[in-house]
PDB file of N, CA and C in Angstrom:
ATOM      1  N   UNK A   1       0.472  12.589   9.648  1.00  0.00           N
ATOM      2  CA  UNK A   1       0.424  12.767   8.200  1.00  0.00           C
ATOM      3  C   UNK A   1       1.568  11.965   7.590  1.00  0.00           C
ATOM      4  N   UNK A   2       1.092  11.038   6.556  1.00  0.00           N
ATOM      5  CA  UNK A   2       2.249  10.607   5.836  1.00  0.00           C
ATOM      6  C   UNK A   2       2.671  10.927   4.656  1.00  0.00           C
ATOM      7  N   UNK A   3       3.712  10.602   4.084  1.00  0.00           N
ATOM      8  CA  UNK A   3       4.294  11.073   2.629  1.00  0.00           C
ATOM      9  C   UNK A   3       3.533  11.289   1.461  1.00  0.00           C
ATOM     10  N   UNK A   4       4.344  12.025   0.747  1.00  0.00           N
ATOM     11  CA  UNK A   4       3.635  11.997  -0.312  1.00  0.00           C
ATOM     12  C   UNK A   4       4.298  12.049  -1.694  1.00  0.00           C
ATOM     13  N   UNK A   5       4.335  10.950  -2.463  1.00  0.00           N
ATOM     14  CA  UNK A   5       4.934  10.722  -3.577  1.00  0.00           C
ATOM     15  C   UNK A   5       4.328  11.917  -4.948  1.00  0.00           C
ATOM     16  N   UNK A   6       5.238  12.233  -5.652  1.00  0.00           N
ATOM     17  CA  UNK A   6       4.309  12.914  -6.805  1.00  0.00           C
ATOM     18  C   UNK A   6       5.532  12.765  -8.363  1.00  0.00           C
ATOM     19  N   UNK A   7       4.839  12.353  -9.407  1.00  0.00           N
ATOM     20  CA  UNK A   7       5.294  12.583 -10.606  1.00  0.00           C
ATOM     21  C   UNK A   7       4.863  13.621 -11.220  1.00  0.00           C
ATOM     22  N   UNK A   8       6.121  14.046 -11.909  1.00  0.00           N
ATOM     23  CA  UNK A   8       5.672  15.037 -12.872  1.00  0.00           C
ATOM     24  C   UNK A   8       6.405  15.193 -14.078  1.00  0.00           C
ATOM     25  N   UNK A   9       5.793  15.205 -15.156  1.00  0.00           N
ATOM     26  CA  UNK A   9       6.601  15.219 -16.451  1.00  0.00           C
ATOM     27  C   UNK A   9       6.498  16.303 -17.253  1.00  0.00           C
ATOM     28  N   UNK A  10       7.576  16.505 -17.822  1.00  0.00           N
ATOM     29  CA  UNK A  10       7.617  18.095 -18.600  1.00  0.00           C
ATOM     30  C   UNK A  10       7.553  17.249 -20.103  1.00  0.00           C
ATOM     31  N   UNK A  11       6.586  16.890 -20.563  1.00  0.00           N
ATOM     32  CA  UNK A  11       6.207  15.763 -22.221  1.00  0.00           C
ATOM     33  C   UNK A  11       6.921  16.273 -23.037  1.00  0.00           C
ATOM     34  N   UNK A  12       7.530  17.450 -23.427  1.00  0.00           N
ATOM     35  CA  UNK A  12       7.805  17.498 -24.845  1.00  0.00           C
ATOM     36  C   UNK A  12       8.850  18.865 -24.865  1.00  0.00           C
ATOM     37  N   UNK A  13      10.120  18.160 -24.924  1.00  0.00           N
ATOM     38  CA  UNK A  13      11.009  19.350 -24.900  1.00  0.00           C
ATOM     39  C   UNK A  13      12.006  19.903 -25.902  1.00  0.00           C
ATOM     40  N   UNK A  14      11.765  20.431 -26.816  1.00  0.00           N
ATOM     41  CA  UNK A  14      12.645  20.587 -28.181  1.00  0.00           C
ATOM     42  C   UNK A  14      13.747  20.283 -28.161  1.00  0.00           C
ATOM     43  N   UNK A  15      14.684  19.891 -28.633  1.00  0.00           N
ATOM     44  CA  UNK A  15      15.759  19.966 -28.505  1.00  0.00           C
ATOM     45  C   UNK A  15      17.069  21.168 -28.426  1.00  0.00           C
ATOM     46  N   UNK A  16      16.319  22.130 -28.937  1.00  0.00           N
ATOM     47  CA  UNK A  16      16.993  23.317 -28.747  1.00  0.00           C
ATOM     48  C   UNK A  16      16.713  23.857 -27.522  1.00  0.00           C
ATOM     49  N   UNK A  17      16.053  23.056 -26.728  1.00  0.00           N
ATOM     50  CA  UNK A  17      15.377  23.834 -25.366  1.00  0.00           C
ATOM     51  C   UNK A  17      16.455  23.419 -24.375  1.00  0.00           C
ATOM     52  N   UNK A  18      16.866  22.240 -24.723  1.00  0.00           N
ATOM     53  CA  UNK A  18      17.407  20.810 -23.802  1.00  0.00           C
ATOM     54  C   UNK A  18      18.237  21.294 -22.843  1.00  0.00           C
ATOM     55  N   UNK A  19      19.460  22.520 -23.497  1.00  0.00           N
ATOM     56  CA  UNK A  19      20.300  22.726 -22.488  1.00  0.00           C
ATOM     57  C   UNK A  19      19.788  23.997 -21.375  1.00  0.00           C
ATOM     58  N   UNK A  20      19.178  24.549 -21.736  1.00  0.00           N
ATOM     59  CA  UNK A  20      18.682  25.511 -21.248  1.00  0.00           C
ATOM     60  C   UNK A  20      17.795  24.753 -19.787  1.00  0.00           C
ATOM     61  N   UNK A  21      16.643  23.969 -20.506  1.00  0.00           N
ATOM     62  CA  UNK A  21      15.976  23.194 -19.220  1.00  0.00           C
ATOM     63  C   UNK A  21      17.006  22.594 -18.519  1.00  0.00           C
ATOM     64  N   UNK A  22      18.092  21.887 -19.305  1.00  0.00           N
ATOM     65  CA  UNK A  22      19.028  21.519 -17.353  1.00  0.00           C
ATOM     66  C   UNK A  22      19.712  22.383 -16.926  1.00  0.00           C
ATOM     67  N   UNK A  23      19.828  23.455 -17.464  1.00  0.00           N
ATOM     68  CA  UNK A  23      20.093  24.259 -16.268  1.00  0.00           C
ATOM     69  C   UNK A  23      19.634  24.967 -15.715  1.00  0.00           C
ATOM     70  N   UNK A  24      18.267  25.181 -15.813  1.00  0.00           N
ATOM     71  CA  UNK A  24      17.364  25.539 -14.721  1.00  0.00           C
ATOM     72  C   UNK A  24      17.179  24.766 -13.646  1.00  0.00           C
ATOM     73  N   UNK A  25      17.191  23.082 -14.493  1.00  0.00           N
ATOM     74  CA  UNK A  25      16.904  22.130 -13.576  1.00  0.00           C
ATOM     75  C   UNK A  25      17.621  22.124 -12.300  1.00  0.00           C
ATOM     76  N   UNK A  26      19.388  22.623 -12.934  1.00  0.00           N
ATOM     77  CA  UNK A  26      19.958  22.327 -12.190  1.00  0.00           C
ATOM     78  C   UNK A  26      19.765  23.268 -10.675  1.00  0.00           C
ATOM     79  N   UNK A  27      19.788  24.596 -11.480  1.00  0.00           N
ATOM     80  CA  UNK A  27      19.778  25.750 -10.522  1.00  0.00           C
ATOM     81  C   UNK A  27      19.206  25.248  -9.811  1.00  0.00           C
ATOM     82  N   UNK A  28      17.494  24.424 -10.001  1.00  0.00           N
ATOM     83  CA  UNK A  28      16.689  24.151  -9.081  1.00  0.00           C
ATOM     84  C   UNK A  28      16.845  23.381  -7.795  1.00  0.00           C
ATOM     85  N   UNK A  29      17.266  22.616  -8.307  1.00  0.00           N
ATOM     86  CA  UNK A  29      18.184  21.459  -7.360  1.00  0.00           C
ATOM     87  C   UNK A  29      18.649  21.727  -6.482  1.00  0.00           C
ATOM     88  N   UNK A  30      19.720  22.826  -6.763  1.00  0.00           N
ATOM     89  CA  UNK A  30      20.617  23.448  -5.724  1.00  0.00           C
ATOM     90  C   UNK A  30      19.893  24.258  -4.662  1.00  0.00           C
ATOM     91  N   UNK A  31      18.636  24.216  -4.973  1.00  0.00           N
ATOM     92  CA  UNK A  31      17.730  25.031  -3.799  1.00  0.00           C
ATOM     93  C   UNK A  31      17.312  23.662  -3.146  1.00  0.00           C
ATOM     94  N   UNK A  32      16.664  22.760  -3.946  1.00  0.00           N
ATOM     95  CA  UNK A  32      15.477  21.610  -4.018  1.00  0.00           C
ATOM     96  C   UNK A  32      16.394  20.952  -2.474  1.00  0.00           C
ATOM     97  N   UNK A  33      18.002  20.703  -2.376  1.00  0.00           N
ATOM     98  CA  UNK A  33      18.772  20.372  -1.745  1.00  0.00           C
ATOM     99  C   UNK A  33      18.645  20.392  -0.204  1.00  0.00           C
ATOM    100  N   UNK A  34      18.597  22.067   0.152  1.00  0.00           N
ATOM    101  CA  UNK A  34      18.210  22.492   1.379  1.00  0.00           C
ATOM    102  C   UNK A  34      16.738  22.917   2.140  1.00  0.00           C
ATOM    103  N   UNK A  35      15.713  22.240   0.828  1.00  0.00           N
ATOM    104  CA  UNK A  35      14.133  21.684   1.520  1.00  0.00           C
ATOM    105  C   UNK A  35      14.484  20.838   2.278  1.00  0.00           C
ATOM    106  N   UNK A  36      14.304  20.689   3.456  1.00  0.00           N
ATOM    107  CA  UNK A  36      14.078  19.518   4.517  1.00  0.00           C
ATOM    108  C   UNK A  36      12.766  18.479   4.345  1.00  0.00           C
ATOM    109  N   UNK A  37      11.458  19.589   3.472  1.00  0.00           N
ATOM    110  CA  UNK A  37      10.353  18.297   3.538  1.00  0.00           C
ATOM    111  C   UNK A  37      10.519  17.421   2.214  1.00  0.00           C
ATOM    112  N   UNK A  38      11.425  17.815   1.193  1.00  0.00           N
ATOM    113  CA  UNK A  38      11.641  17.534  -0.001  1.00  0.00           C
ATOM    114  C   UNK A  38      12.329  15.912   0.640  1.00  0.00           C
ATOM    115  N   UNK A  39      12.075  14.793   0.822  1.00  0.00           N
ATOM    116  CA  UNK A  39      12.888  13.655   0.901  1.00  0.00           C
ATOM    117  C   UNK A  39      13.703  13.107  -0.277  1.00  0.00           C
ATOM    118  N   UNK A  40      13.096  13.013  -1.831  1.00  0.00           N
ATOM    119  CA  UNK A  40      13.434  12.585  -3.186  1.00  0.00           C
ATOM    120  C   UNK A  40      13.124  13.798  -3.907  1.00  0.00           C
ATOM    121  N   UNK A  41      14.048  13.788  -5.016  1.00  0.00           N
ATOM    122  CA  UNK A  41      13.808  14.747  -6.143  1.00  0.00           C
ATOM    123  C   UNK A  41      14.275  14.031  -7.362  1.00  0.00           C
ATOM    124  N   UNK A  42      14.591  13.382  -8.465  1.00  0.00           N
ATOM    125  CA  UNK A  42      15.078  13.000  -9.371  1.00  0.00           C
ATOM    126  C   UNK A  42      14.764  12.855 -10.687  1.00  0.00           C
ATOM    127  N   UNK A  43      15.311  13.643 -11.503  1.00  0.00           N
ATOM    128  CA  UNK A  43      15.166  13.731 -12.823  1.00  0.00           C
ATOM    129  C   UNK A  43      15.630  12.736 -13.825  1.00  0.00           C
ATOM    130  N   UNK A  44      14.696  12.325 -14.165  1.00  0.00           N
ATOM    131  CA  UNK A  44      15.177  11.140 -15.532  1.00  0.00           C
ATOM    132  C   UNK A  44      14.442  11.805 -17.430  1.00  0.00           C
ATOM    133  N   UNK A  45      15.871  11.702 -17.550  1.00  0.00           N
ATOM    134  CA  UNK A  45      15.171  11.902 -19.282  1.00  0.00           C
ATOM    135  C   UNK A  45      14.976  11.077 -20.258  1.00  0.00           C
ATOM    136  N   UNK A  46      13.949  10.603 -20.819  1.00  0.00           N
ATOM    137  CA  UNK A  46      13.842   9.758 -22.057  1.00  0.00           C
ATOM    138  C   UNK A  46      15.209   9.671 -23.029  1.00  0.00           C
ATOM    139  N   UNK A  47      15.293   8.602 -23.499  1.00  0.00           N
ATOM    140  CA  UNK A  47      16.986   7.996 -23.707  1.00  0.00           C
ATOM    141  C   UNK A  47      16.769   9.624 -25.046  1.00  0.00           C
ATOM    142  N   UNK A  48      15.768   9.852 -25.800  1.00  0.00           N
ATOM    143  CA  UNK A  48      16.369  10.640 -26.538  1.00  0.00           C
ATOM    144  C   UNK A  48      16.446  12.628 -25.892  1.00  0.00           C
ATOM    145  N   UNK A  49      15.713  12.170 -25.459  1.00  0.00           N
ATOM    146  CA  UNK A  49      16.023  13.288 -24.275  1.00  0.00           C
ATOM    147  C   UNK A  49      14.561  14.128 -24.547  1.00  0.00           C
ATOM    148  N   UNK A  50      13.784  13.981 -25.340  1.00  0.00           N
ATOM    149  CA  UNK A  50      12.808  14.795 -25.369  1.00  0.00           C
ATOM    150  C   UNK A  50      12.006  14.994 -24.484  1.00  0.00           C
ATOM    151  N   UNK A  51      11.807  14.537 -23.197  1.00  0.00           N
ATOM    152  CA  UNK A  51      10.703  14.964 -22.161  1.00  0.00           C
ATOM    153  C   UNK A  51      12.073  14.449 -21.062  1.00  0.00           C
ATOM    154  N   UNK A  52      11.351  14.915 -19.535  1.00  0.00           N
ATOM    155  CA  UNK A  52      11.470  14.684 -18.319  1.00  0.00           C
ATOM    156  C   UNK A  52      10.312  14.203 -17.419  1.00  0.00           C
ATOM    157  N   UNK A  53      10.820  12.964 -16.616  1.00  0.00           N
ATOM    158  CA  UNK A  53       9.554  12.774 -15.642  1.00  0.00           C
ATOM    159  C   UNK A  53      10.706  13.058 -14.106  1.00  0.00           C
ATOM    160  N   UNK A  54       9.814  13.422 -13.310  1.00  0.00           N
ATOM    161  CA  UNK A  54      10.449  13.799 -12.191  1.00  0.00           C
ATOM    162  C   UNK A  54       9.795  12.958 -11.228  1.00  0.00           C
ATOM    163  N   UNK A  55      10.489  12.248 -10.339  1.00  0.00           N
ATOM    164  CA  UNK A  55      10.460  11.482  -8.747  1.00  0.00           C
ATOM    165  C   UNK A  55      10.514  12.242  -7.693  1.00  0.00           C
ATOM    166  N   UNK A  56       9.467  12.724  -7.015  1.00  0.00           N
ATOM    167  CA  UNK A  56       9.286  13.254  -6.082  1.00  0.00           C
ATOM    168  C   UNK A  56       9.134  12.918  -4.984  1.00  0.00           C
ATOM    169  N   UNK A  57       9.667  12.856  -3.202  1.00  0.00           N
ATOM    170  CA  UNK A  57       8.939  12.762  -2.322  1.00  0.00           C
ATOM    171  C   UNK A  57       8.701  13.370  -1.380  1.00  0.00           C
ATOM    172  N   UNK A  58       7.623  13.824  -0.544  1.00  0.00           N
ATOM    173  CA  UNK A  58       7.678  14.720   0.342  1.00  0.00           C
ATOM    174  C   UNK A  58       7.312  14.654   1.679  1.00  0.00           C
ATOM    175  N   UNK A  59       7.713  14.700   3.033  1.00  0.00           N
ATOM    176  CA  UNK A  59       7.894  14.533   4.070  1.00  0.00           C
ATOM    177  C   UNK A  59       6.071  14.293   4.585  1.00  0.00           C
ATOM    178  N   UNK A  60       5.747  15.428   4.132  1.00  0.00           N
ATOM    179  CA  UNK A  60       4.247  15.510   4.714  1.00  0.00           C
ATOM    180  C   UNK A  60       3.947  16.466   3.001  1.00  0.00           C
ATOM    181  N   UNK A  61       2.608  16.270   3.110  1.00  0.00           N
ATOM    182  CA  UNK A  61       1.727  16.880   1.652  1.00  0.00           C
ATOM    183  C   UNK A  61       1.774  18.034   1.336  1.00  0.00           C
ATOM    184  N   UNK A  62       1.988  18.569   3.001  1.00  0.00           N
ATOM    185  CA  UNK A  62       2.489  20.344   2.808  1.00  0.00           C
ATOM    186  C   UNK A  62       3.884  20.465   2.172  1.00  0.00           C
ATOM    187  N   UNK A  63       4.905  19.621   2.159  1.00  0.00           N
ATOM    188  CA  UNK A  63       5.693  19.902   1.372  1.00  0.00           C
ATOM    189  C   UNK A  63       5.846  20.468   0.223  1.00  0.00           C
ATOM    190  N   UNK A  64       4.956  19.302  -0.855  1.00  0.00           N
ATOM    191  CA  UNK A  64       4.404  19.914  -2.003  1.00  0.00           C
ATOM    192  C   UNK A  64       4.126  21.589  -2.362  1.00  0.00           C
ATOM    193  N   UNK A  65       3.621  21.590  -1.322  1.00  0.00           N
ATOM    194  CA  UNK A  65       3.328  23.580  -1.468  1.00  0.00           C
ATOM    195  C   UNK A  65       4.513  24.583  -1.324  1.00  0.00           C
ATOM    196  N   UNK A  66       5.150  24.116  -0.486  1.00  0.00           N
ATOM    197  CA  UNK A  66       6.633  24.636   0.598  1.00  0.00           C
ATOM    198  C   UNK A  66       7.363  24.718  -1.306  1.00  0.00           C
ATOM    199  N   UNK A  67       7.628  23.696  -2.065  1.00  0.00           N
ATOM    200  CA  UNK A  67       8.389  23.827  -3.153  1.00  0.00           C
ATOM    201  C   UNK A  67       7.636  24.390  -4.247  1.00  0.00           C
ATOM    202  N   UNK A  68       6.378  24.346  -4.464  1.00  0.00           N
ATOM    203  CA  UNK A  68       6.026  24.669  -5.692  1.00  0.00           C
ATOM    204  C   UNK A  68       5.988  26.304  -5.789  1.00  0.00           C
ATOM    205  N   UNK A  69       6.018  26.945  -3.757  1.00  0.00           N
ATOM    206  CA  UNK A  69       5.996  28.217  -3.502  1.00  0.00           C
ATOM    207  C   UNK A  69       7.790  28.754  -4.083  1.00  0.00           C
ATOM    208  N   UNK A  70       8.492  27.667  -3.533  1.00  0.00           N
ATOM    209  CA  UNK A  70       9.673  28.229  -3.468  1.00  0.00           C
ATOM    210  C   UNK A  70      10.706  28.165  -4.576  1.00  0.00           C
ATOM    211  N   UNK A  71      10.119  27.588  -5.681  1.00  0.00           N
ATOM    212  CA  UNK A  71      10.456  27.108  -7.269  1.00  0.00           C
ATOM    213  C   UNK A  71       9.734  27.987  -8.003  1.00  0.00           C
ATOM    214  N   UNK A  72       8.867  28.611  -8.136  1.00  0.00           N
ATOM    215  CA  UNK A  72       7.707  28.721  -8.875  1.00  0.00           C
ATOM    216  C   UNK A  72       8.453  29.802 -10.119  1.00  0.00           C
ATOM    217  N   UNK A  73       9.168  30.487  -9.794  1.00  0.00           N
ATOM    218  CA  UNK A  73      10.217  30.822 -10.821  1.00  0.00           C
ATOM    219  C   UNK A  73      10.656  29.604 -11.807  1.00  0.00           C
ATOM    220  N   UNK A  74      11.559  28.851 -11.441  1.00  0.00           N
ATOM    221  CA  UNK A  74      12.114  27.765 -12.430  1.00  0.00           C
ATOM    222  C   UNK A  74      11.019  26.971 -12.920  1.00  0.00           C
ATOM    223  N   UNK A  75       9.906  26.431 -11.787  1.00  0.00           N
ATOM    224  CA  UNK A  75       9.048  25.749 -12.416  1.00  0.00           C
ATOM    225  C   UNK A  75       8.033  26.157 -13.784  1.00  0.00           C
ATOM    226  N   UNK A  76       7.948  27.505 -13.778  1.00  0.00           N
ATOM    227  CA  UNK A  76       7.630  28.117 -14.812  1.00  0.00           C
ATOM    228  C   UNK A  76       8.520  28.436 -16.106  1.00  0.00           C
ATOM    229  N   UNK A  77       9.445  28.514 -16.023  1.00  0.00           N
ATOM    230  CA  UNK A  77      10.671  28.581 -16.731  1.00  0.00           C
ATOM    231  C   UNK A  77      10.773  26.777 -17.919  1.00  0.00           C
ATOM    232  N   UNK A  78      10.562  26.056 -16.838  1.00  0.00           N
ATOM    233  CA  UNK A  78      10.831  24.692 -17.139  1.00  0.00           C
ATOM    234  C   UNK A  78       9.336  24.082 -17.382  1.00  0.00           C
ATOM    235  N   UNK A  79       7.908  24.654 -17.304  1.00  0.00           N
ATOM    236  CA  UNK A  79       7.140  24.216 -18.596  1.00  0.00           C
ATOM    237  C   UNK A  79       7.093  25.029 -19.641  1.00  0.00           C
ATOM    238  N   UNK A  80       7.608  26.220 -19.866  1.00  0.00           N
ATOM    239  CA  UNK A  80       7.814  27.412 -20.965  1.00  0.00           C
ATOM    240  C   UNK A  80       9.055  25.804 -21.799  1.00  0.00           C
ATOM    241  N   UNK A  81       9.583  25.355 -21.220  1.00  0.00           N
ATOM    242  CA  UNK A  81      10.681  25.260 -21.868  1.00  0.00           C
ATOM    243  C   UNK A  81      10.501  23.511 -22.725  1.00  0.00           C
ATOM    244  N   UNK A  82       9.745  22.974 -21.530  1.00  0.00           N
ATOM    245  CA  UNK A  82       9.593  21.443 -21.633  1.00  0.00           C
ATOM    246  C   UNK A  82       7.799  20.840 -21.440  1.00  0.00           C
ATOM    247  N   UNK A  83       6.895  21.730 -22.140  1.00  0.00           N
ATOM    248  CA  UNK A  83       5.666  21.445 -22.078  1.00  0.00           C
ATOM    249  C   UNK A  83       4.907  21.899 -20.616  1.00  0.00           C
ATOM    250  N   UNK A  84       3.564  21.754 -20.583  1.00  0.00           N
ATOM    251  CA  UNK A  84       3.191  21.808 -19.420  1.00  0.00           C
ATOM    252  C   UNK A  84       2.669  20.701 -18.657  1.00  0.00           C
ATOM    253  N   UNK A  85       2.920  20.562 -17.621  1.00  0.00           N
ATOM    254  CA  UNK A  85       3.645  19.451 -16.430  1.00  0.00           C
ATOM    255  C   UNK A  85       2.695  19.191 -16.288  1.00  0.00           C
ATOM    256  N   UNK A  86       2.762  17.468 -16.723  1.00  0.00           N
ATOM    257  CA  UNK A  86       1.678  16.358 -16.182  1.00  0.00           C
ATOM    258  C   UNK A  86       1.938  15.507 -14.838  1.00  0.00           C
ATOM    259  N   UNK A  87       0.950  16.116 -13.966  1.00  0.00           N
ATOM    260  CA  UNK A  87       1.242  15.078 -12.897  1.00  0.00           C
ATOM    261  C   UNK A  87       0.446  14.330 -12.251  1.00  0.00           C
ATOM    262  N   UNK A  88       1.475  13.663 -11.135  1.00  0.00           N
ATOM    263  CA  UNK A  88       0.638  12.534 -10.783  1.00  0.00           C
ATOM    264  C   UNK A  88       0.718  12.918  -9.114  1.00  0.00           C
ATOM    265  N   UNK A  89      -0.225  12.170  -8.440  1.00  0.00           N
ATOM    266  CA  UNK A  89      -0.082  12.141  -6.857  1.00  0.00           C
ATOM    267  C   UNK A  89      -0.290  11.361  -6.389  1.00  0.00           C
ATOM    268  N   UNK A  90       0.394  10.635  -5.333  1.00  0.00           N
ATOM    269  CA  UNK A  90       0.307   9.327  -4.799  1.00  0.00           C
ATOM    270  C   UNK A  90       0.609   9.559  -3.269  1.00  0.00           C
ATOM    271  N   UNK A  91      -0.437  10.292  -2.651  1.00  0.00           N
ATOM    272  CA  UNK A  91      -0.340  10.149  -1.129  1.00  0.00           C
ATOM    273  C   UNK A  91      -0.599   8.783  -0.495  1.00  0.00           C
ATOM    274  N   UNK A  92       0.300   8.327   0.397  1.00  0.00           N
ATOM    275  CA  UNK A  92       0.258   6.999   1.469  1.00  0.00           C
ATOM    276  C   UNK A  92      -0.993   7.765   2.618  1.00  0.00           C
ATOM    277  N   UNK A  93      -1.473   8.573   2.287  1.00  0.00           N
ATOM    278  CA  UNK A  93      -2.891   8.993   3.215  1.00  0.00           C
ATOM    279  C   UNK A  93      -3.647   9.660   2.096  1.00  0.00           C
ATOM    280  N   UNK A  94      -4.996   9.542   2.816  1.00  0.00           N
ATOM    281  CA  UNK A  94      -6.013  10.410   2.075  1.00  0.00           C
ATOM    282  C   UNK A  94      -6.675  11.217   2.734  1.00  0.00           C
ATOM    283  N   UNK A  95      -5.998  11.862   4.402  1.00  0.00           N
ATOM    284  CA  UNK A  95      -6.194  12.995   4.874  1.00  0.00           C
ATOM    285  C   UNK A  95      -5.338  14.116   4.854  1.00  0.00           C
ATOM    286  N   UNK A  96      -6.366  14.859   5.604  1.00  0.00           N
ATOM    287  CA  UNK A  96      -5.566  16.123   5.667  1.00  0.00           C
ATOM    288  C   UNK A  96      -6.254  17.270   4.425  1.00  0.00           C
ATOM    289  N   UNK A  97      -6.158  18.245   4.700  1.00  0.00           N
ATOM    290  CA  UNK A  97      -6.246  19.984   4.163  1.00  0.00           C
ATOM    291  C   UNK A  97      -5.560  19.725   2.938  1.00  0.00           C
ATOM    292  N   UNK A  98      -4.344  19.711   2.902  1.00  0.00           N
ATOM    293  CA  UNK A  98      -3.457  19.393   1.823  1.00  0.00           C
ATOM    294  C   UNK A  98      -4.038  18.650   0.491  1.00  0.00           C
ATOM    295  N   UNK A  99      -4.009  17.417   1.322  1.00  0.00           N
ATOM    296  CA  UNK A  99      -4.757  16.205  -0.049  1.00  0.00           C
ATOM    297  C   UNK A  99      -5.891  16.705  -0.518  1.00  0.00           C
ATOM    298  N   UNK A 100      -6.935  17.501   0.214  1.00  0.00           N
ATOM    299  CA  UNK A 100      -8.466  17.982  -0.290  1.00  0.00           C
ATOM    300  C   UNK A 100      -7.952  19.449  -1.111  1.00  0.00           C
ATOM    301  N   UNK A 101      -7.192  19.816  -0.819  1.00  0.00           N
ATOM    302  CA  UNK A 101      -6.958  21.290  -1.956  1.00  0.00           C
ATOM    303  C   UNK A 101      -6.039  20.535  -3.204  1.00  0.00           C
ATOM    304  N   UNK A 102      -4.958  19.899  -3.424  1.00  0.00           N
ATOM    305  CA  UNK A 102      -4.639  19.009  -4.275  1.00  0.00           C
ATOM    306  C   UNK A 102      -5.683  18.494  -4.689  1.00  0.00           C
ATOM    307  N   UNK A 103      -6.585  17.776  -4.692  1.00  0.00           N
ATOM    308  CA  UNK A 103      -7.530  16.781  -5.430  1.00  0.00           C
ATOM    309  C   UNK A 103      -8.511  17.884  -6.017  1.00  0.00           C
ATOM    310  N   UNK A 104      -8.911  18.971  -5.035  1.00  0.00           N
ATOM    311  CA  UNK A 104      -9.860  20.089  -5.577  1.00  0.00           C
ATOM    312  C   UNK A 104      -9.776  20.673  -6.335  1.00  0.00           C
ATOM    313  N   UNK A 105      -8.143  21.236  -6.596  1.00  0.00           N
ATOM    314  CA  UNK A 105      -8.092  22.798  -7.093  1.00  0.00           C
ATOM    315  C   UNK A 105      -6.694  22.356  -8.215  1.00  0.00           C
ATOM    316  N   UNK A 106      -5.953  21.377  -8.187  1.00  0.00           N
ATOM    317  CA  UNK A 106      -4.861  21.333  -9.134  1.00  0.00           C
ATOM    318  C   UNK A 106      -5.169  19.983 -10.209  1.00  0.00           C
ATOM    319  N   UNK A 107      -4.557  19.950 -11.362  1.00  0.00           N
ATOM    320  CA  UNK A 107      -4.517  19.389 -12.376  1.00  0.00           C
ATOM    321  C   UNK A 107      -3.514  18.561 -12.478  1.00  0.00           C
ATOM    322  N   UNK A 108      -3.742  17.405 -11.382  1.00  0.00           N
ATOM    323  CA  UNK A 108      -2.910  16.154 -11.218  1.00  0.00           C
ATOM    324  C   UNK A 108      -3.695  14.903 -11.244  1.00  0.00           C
ATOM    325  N   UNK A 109      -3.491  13.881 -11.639  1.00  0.00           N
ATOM    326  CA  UNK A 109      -4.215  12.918 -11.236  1.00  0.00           C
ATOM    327  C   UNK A 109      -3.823  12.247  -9.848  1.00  0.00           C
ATOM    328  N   UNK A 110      -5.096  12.259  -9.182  1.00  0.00           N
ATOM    329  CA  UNK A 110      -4.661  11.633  -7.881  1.00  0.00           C
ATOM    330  C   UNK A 110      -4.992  10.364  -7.602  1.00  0.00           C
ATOM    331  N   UNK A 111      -4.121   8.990  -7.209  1.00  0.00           N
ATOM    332  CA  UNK A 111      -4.192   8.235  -7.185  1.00  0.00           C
ATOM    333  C   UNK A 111      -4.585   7.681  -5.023  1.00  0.00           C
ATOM    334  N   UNK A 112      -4.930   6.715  -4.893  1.00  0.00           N
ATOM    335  CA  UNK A 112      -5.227   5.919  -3.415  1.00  0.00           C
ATOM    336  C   UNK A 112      -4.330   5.261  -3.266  1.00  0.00           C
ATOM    337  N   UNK A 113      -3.937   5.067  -1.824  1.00  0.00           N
ATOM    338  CA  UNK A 113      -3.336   3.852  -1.959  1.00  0.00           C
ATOM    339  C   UNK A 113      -4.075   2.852  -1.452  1.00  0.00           C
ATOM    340  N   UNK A 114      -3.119   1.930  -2.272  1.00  0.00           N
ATOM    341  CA  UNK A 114      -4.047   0.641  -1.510  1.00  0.00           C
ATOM    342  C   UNK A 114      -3.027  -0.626  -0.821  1.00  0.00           C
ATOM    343  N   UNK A 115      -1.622  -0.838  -0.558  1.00  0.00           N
ATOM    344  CA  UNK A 115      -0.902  -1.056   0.349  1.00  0.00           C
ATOM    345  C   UNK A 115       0.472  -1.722  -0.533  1.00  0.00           C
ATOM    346  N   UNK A 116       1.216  -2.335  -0.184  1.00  0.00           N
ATOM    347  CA  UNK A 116       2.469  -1.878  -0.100  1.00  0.00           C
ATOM    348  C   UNK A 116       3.414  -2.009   1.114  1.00  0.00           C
ATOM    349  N   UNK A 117       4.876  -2.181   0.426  1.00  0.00           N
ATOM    350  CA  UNK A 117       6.215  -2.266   1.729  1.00  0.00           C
ATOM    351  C   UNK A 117       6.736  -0.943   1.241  1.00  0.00           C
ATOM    352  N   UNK A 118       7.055  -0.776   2.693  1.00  0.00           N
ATOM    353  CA  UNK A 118       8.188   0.739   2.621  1.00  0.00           C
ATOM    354  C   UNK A 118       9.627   0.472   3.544  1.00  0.00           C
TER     355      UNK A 118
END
C-alpha cells in the first residue's frame, strides 16, 4: 500500500473565530506529532487569514482513519469554527479497502494518479 496525500480546507473563518481555530489547531498538532502514519501535516492560512488549507500525508490510507478517529474532537471544533472541510484525496494507489470506503462513503474529491517523481 502506498501513501496517501489529502487536502483539506476549512473556506471561511471569521475573524473573530481566528484565534480560537489556532488553538485548537494547535492542540491538534501536539497529538498529530506522535501519529507515526501521519508523515506531513501543515497548515497554511490565506495572507488575510480567512480560511485554512491543510497538507496532509499518510503512511498508508488507513492512516487517514487512525487521525480522523483520533482528532474527531478538534476536527469538529475546527469546522464549527472555520466552515465545513473541503477535501481532496490523492492516493499514489487506487487499491485497497481504504481507497473504496473513501471514494464510497466520504465527501472528498478523489483524484488518480497518473505519475510523477517522489
Amino acid at each position: 500500500m502506498r501513501n496517501l496525500i489529502a487536502v483539506a480546507i476549512f473556506p471561511k473563518i471569521p475573524h473573530e473565530n481566528l484565534d480560537r481555530f489556532k488553538t485548537v489547531a494547535t492542540q491538534m498538532l501536539e497529538s498529530i506529532r506522535n501519529q507515526k502514519s501521519i508523515l506531513r501535516y501543515e497548515l497554511f492560512f490565506t495572507l488575510d487569514e480567512s480560511s485554512c488549507v491543510v497538507i496532509e500525508e499518510y503512511a498508508t490510507p488507513a492512516g487517514v482513519f487512525e487521525h480522523v478517529e483520533n482528532h474527531k474532537k478538534f476536527l469538529e471544533e475546527l469546522s464549527t469554527l472555520g466552515g465545513k472541510i473541503q477535501g481532496s484525496m490523492f492516493p499514489l494507489s487506487g487499491e485497497g479497502n481504504e481507497i473504496v470506503q473513501i471514494r464510497e462513503n466520504w465527501d472528498s474529491i478523489m483524484h488518480t494518479h497518473f505519475d510523477g517523481k517522489r
